[in-house]
C-alpha atoms as a PDB file:
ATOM      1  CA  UNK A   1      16.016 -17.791  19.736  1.00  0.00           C
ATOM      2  CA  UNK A   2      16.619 -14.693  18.012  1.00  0.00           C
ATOM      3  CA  UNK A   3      19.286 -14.733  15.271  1.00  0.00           C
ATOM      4  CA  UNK A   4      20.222 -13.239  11.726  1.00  0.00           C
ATOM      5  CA  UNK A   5      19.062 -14.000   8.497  1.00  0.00           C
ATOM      6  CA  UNK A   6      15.705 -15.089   6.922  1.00  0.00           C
ATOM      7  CA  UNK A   7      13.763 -18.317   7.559  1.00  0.00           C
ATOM      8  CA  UNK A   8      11.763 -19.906   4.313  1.00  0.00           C
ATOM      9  CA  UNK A   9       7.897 -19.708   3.718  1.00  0.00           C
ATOM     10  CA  UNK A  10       5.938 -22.212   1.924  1.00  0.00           C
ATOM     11  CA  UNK A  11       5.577 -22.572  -1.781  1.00  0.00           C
ATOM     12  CA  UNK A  12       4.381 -19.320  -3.531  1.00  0.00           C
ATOM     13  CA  UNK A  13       2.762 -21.252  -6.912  1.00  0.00           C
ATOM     14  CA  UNK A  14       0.073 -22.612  -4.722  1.00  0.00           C
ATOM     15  CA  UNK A  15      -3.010 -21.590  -7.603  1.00  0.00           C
ATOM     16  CA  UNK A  16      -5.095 -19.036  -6.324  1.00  0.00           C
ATOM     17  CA  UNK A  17      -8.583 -18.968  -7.254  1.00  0.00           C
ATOM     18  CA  UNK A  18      -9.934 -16.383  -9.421  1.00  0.00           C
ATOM     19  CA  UNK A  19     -13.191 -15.105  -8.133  1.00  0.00           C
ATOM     20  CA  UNK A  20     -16.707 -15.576 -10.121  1.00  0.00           C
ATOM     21  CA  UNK A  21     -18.125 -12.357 -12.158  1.00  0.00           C
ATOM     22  CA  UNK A  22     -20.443 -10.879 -10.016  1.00  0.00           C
ATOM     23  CA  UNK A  23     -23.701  -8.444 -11.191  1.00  0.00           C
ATOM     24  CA  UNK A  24     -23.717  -5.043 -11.435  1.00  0.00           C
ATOM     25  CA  UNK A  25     -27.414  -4.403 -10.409  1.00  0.00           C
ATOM     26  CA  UNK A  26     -28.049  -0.286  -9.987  1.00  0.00           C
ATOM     27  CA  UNK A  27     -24.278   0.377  -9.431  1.00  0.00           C
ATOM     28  CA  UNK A  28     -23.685   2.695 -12.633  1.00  0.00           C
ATOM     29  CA  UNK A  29     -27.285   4.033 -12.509  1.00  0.00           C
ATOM     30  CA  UNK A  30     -26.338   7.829 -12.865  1.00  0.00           C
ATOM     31  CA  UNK A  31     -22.747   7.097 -13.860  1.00  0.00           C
ATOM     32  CA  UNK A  32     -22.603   7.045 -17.929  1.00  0.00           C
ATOM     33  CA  UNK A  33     -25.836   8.157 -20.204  1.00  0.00           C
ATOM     34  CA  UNK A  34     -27.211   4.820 -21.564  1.00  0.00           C
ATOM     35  CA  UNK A  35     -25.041   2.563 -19.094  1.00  0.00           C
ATOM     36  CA  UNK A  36     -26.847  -1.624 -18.327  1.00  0.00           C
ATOM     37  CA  UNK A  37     -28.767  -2.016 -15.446  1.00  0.00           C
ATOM     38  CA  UNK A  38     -27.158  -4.788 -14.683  1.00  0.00           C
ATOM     39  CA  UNK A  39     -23.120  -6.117 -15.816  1.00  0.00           C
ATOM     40  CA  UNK A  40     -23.354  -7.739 -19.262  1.00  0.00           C
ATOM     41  CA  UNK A  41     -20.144  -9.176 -20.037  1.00  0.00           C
ATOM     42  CA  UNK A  42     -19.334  -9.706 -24.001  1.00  0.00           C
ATOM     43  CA  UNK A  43     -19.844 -13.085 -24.787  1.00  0.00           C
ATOM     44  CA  UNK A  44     -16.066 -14.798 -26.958  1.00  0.00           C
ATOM     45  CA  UNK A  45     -18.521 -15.031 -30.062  1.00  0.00           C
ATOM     46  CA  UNK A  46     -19.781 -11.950 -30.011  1.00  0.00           C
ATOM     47  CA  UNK A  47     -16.564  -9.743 -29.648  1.00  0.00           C
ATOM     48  CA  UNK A  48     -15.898  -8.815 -33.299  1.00  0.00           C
ATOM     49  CA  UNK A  49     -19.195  -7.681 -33.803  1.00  0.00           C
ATOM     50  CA  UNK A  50     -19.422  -5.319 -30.344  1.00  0.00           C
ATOM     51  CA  UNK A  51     -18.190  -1.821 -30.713  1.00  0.00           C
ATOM     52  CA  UNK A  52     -15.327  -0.769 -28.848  1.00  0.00           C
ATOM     53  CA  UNK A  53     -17.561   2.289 -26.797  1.00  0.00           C
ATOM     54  CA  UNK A  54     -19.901  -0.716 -25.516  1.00  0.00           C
ATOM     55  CA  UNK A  55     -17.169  -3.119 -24.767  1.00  0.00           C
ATOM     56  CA  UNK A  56     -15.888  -0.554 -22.600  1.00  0.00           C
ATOM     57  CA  UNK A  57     -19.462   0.304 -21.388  1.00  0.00           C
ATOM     58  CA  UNK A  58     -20.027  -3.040 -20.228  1.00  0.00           C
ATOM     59  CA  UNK A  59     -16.371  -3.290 -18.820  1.00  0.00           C
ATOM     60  CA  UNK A  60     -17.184  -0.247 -17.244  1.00  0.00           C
ATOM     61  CA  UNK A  61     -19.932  -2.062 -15.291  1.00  0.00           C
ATOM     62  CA  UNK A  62     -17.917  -4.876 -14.063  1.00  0.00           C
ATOM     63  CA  UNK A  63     -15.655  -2.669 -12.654  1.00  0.00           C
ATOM     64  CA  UNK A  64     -18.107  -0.285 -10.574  1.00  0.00           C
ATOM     65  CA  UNK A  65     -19.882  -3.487  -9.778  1.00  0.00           C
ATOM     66  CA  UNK A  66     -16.526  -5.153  -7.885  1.00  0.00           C
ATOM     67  CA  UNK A  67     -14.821  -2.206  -7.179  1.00  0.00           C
ATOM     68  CA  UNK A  68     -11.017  -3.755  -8.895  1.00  0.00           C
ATOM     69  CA  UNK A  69     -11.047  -6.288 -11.600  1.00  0.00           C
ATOM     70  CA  UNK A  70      -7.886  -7.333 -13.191  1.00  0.00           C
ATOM     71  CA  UNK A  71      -6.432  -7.262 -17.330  1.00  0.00           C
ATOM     72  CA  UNK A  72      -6.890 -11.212 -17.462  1.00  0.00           C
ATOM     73  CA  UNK A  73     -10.659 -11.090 -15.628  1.00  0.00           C
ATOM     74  CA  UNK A  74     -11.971  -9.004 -18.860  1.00  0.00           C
ATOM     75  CA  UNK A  75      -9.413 -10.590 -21.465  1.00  0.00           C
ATOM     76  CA  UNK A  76     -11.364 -13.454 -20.277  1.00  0.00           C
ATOM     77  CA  UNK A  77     -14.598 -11.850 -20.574  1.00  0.00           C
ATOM     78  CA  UNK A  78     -14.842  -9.820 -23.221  1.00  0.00           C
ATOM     79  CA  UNK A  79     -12.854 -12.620 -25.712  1.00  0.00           C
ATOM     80  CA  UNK A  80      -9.992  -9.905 -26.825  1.00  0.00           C
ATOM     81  CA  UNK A  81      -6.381  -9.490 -25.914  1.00  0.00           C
ATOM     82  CA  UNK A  82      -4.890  -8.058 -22.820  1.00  0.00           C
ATOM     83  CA  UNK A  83      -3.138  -5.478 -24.551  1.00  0.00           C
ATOM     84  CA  UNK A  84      -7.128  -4.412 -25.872  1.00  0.00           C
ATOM     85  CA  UNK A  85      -8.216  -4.456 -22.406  1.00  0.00           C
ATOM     86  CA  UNK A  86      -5.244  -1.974 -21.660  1.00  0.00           C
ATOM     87  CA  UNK A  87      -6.191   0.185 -24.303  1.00  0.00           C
ATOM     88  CA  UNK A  88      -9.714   0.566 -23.041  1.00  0.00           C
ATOM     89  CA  UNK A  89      -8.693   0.810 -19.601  1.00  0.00           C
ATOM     90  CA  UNK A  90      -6.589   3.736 -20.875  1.00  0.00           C
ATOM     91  CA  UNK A  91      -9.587   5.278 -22.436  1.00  0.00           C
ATOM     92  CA  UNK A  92     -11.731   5.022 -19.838  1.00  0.00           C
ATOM     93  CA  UNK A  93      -9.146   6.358 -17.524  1.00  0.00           C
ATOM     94  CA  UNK A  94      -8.650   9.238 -19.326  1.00  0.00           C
ATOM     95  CA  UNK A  95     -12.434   9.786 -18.863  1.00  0.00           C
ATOM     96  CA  UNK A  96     -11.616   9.498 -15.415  1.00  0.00           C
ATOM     97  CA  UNK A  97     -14.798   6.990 -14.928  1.00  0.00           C
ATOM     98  CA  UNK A  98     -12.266   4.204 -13.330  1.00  0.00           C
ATOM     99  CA  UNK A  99      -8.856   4.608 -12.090  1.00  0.00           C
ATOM    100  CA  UNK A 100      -5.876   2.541 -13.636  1.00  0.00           C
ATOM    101  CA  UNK A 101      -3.504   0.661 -11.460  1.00  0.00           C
ATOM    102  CA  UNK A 102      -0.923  -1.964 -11.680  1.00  0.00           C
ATOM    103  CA  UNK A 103      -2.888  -5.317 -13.308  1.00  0.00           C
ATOM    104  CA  UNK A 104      -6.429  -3.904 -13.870  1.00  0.00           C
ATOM    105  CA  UNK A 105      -8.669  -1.092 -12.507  1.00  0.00           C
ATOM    106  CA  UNK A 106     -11.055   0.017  -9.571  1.00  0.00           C
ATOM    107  CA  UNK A 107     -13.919   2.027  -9.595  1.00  0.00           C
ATOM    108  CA  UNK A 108     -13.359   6.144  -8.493  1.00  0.00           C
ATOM    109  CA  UNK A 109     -16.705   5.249  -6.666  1.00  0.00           C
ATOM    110  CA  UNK A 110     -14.767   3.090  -3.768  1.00  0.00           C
ATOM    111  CA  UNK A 111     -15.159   4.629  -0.851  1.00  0.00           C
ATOM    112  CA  UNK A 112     -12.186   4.875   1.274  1.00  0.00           C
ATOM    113  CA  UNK A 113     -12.950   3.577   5.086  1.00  0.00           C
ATOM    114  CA  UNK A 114     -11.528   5.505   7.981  1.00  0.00           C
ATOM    115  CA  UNK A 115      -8.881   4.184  10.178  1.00  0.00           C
ATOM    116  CA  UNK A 116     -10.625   3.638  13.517  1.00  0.00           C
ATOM    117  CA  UNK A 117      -8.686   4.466  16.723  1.00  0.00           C
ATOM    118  CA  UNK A 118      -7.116   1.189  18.490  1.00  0.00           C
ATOM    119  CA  UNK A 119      -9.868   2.221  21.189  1.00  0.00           C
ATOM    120  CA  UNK A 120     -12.744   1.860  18.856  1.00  0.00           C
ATOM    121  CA  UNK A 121     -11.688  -1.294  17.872  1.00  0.00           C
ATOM    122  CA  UNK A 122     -11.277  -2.661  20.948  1.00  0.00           C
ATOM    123  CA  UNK A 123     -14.615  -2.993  21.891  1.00  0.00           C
ATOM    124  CA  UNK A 124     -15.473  -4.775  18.248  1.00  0.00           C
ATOM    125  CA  UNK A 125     -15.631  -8.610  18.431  1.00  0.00           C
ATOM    126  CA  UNK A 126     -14.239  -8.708  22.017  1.00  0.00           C
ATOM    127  CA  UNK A 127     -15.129 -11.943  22.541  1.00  0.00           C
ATOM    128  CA  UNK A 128     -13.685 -13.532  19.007  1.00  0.00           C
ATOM    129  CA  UNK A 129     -10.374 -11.767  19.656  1.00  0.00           C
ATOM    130  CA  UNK A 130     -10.021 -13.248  23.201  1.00  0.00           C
ATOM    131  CA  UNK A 131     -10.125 -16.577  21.791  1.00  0.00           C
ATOM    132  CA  UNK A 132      -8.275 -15.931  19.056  1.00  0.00           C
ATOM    133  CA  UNK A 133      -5.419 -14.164  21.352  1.00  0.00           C
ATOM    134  CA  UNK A 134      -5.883 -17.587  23.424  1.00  0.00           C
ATOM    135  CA  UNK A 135      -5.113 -19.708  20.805  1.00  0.00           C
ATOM    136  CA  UNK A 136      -2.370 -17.855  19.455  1.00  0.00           C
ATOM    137  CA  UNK A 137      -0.695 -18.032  23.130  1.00  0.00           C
ATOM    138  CA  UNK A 138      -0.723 -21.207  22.886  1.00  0.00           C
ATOM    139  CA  UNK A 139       1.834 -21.544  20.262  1.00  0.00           C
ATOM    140  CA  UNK A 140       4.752 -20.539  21.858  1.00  0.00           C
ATOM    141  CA  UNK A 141       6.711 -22.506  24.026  1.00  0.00           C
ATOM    142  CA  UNK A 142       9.568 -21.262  26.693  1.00  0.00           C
ATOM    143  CA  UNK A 143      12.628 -20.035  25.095  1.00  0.00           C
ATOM    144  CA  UNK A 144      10.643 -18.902  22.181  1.00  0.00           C
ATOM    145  CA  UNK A 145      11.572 -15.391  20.017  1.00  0.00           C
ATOM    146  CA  UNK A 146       8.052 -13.594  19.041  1.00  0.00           C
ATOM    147  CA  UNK A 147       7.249 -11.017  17.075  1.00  0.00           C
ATOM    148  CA  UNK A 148       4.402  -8.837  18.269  1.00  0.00           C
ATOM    149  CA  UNK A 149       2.330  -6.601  15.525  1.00  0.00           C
ATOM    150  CA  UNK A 150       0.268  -3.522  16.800  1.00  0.00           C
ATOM    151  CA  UNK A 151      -3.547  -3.866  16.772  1.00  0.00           C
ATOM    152  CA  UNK A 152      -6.620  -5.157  19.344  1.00  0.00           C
ATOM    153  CA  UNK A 153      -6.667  -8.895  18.278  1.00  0.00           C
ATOM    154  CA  UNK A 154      -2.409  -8.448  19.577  1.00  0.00           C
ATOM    155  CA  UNK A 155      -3.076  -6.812  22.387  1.00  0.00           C
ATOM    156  CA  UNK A 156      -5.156 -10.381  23.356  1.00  0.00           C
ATOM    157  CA  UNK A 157      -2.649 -12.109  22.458  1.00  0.00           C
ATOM    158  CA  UNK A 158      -0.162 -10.423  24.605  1.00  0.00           C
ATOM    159  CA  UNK A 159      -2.554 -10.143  27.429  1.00  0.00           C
ATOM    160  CA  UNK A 160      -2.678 -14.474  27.243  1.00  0.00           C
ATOM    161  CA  UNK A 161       1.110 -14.660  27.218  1.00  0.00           C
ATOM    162  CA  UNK A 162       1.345 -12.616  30.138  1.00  0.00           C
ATOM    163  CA  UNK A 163      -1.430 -14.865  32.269  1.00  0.00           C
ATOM    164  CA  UNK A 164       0.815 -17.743  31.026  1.00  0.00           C
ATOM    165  CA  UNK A 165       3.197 -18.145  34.472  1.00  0.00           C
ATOM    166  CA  UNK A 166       4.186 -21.553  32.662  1.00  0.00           C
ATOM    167  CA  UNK A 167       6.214 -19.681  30.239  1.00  0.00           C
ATOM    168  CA  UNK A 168       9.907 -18.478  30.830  1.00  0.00           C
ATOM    169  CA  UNK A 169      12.735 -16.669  29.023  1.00  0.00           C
ATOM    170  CA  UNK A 170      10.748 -15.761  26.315  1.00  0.00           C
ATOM    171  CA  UNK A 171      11.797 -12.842  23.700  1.00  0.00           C
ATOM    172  CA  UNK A 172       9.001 -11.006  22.429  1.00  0.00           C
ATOM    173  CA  UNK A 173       9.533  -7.636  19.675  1.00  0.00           C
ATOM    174  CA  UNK A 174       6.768  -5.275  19.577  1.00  0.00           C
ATOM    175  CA  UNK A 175       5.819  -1.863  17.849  1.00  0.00           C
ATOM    176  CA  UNK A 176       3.278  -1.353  20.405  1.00  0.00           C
ATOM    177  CA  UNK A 177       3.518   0.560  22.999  1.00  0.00           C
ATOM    178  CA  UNK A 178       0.611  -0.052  25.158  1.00  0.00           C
ATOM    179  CA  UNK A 179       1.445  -4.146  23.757  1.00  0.00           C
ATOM    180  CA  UNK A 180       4.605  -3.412  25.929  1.00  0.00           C
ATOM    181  CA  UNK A 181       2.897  -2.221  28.693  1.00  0.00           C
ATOM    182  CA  UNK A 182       0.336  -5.262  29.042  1.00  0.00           C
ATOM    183  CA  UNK A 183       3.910  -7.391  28.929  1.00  0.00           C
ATOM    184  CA  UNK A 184       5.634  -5.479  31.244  1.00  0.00           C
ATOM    185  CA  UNK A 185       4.012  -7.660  34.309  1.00  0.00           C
ATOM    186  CA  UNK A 186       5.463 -10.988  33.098  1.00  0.00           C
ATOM    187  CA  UNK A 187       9.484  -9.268  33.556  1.00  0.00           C
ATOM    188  CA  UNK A 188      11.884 -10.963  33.914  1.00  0.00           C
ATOM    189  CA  UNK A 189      10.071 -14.144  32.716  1.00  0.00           C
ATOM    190  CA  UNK A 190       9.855 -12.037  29.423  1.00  0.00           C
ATOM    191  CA  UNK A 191      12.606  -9.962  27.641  1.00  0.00           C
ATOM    192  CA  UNK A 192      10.522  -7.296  25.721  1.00  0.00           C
ATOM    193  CA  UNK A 193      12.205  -5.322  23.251  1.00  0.00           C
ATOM    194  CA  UNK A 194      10.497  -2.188  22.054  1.00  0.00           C
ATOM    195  CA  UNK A 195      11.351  -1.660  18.140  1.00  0.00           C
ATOM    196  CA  UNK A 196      11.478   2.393  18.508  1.00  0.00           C
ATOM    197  CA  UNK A 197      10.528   4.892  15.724  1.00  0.00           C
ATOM    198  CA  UNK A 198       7.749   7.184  15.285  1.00  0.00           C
ATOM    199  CA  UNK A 199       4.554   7.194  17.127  1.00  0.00           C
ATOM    200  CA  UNK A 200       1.230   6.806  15.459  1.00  0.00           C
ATOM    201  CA  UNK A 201      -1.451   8.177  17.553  1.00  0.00           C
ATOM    202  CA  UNK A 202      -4.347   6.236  16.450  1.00  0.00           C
ATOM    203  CA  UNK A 203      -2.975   2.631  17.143  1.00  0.00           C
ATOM    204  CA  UNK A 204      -0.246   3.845  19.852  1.00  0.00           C
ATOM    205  CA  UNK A 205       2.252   1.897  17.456  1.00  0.00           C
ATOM    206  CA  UNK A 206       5.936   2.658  16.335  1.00  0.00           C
ATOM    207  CA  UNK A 207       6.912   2.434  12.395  1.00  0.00           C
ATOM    208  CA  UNK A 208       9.270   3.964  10.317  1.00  0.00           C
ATOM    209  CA  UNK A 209      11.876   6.085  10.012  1.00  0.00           C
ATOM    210  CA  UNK A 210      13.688   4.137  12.694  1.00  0.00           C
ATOM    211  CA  UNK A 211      10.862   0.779  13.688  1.00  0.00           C
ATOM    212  CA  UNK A 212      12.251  -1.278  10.669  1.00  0.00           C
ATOM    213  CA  UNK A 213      16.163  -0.705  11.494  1.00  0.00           C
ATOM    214  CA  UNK A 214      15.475  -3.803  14.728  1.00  0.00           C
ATOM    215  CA  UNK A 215      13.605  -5.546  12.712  1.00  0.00           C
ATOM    216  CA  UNK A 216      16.317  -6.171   9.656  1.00  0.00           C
ATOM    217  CA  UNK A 217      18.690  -7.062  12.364  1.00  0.00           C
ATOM    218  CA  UNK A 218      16.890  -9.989  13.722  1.00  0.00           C
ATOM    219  CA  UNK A 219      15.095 -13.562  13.221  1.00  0.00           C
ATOM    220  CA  UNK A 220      12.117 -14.853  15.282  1.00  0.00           C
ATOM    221  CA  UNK A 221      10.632 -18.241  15.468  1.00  0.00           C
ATOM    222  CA  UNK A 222       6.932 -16.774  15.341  1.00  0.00           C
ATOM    223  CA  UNK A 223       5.640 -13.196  14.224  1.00  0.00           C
ATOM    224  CA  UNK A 224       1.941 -12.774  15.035  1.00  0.00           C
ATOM    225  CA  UNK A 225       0.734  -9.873  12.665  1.00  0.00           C
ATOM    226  CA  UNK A 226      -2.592  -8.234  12.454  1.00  0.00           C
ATOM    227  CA  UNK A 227      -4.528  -6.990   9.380  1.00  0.00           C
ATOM    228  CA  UNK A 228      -7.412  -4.860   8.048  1.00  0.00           C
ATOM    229  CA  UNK A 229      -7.902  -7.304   5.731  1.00  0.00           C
ATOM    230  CA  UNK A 230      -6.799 -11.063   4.475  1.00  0.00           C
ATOM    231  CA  UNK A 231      -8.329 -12.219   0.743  1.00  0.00           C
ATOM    232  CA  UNK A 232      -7.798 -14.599  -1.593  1.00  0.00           C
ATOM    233  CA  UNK A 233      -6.611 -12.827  -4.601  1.00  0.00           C
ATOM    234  CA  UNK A 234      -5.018 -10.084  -2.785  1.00  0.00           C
ATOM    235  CA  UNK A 235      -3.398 -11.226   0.081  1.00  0.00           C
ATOM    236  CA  UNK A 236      -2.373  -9.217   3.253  1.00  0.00           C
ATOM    237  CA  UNK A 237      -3.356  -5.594   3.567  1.00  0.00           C
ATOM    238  CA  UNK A 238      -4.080  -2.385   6.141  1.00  0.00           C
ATOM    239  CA  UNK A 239      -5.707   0.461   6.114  1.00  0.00           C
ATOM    240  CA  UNK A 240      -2.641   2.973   6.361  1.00  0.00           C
ATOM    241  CA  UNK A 241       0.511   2.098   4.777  1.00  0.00           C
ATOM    242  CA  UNK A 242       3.176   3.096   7.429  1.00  0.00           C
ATOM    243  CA  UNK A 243       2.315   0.045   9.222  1.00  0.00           C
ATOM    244  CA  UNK A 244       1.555  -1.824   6.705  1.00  0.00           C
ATOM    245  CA  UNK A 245       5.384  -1.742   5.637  1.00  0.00           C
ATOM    246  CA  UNK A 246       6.373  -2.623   9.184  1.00  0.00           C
ATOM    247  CA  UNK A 247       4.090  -5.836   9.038  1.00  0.00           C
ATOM    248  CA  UNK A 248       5.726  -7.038   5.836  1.00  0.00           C
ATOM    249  CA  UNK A 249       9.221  -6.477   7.468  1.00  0.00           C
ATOM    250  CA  UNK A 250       7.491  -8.509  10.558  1.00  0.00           C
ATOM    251  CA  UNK A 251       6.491 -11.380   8.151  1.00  0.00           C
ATOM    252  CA  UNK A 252       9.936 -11.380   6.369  1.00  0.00           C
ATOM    253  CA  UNK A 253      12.072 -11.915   9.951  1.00  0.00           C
ATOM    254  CA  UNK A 254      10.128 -14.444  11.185  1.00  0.00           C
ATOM    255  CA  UNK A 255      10.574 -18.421  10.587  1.00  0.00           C
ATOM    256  CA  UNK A 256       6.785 -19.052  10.696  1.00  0.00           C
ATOM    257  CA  UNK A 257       4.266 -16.282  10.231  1.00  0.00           C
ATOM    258  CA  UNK A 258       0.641 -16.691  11.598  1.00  0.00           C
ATOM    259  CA  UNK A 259      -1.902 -13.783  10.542  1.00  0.00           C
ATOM    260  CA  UNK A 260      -4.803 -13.289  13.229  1.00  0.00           C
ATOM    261  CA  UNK A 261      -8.124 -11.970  12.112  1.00  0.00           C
ATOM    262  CA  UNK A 262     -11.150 -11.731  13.014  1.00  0.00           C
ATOM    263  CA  UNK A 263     -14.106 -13.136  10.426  1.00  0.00           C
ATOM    264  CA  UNK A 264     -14.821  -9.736  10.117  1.00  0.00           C
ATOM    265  CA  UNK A 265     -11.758  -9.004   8.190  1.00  0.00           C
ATOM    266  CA  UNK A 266     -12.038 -12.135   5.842  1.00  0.00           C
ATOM    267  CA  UNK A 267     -12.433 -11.141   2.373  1.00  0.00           C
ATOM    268  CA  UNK A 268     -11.269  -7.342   2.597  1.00  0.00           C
ATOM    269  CA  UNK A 269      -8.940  -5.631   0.573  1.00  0.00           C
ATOM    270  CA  UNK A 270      -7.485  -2.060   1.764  1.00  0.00           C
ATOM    271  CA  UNK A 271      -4.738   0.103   0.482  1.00  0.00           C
ATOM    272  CA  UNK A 272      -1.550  -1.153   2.184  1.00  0.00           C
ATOM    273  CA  UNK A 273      -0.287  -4.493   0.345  1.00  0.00           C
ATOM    274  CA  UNK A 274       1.273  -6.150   3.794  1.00  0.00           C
ATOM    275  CA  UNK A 275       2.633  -9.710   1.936  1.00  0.00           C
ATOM    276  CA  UNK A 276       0.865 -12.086  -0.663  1.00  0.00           C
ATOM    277  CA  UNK A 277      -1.057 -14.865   1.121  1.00  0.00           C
ATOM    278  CA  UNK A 278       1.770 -17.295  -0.062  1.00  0.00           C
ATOM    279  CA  UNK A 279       4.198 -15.999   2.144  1.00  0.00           C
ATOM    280  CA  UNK A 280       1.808 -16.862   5.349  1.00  0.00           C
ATOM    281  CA  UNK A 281       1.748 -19.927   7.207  1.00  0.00           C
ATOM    282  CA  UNK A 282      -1.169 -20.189   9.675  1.00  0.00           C
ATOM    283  CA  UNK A 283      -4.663 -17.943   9.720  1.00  0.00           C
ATOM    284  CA  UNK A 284      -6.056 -17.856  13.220  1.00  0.00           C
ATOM    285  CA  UNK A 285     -10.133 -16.434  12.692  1.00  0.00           C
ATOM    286  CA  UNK A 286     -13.030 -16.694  14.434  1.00  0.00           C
ATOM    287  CA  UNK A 287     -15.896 -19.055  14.406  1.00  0.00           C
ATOM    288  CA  UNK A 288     -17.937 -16.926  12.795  1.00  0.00           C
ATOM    289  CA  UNK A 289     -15.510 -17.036   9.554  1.00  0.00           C
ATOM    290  CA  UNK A 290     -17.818 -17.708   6.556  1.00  0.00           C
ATOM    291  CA  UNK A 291     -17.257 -21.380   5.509  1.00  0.00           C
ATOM    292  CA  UNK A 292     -17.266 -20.947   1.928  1.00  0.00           C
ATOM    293  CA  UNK A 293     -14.750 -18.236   2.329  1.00  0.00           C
ATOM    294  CA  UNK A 294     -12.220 -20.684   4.528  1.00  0.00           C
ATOM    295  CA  UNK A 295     -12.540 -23.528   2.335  1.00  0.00           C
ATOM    296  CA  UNK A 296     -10.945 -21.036  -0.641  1.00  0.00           C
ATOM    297  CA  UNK A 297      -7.792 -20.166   1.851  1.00  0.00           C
ATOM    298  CA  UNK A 298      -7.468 -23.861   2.314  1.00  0.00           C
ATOM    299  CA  UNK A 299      -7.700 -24.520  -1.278  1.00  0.00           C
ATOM    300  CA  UNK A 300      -4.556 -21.895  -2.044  1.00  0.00           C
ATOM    301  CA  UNK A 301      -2.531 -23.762   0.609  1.00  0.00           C
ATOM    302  CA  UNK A 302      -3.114 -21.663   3.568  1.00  0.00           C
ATOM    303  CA  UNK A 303      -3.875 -22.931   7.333  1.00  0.00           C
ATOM    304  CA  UNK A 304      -6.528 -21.875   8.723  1.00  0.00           C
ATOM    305  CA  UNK A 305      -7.275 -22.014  12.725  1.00  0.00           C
ATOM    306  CA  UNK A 306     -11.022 -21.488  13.344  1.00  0.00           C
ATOM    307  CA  UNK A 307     -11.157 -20.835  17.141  1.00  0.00           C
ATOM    308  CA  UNK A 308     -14.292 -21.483  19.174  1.00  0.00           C
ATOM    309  CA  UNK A 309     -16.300 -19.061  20.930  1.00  0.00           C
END
């Protein structure tokens, strides 16, 4: 049931795993005059002798080649200090070739992706997402207290609950509107409380001022939250940072928090930090998840539900 207070997530020092240096190829060809080819990190023996303007050539490279690389990646690489890497990071900032931010850099050359409209995504990985919104379903129980997050890969979940006629006096929170609506056949079975606040036209959801005020007053058992993107390194994140701030208050009310995703998603990083991966529970993906890239969540701890299609 729904009550006050915060329930506990798993241990956050579960090691992460630091991803491998990857090659540059043609990625700086036009950037600087006289840039590599190809990423050519500074080998530990040969940092004394390498001048500072081609240490920060070469970090230069790295960075365009994986778009955000962090202060201990090119300590690590380039044999010198961290507070050397800052100063180089400064200086390249300054030449406004990469963009400084909190633990490392990314490449001006990132392009930004456009939010698509909860309409084009519907149609994307229909299948994977019906499965996945299956699965999901079949996690709560009668007298269960659910969260609902805003997205496609929700609405299938709440679609499942609702063809569930096994299920009674269940509480379910949602910032979706048309989530609401695709409930609203499964009353009085299902109590669904609508978390108000301002309407965001491309995903018909509800966030803040106001959405986050219903959310600080309660405590689910289960908050199923959707994402642009779940990685490694970087955790939970969306595209636009208005929800994104809603899912992290979703995460933090809930006594078990299950992120659904399809395999498409697996490995991205976008602007809105939603919640490290630590403070997740359960991944629910698709079969088409790339095995090597499941077998690192597992490694950092992390559950990971591979659903059939």
């Amino acid at each position: 049931m729904i009550f006050g207070g915060s329930g506990s997530r798993r241990d956050a020092s579960v090691p992460q795993p630091s991803r491998p240096l990857s090659g540059a190829g043609s990625a700086l060809d036009g950037v600087a005059q006289g840039a590599p080819s190809e990423e050519q990190p500074v080998l530990k023996h040969e940092s004394e002798s390498v001048t500072a303007a081609v240490r920060r050539q070469r970090m230069l490279a790295m960075i365009t080649a994986r778009d955000f690389v962090r202060v201990a990646e090119l300590s690590e690489a380039f044999g010198v200090s961290d507070v050397t890497v800052r100063a180089d990071l400064d200086s390249l900032d300054e030449a406004q070739t990469i963009r400084r931010v909190r633990g490392g850099a990314v490449s001006r050359t990132r392009q930004v992706q456009p939010e698509p409209s909860f309409e084009e995504s519907l149609a994307s990985s229909a299948m994977e997402k019906q499965r996945i919104g299956e699965r999901a379903a079949s996690l709560v129980t009668s007298g269960a207290s659910v969260i609902l997050d805003v997205g496609t890969t929700t609405t299938a979940i709440a679609r499942a609950l609702a063809a569930r006629t096994d299920l009674d006096q269940v509480v379910i929170v949602t910032n979706g509107l048309n989530i609401a609506l695709e409930l609203e056949i499964a009353i009085p079975r299902f109590t669904v409380l609508v978390t108000g606040g301002t309407l965001r036209r491309l995903q018909h959801s509800l966030v803040d001022p106001m959405a986050s005020i219903l959310l600080e007053r309660i405590h689910a058992d289960l908050a199923f939250v959707g994402c642009n993107g779940i990685d490694v390194e970087r955790g939970v994140t969306n595209v636009n940072l208005p929800e994104a701030e809603i899912k992290t208050r979703m995460i933090a009310s809930a006594t078990r928090a299950i992120v659904v995703a399809d395999s498409s998603k697996l490995g991205q990083v976008h602007l809105g930090h939603v919640a490290p991966l630590a403070e997740v529970d359960t991944l629910i993906t698709g079969a088409g998840a790339n095995d090597p890239q499941v077998a690192l969540f597992r490694r950092a701890g992390l559950e990971v539900v591979s659903v059939e299609e």
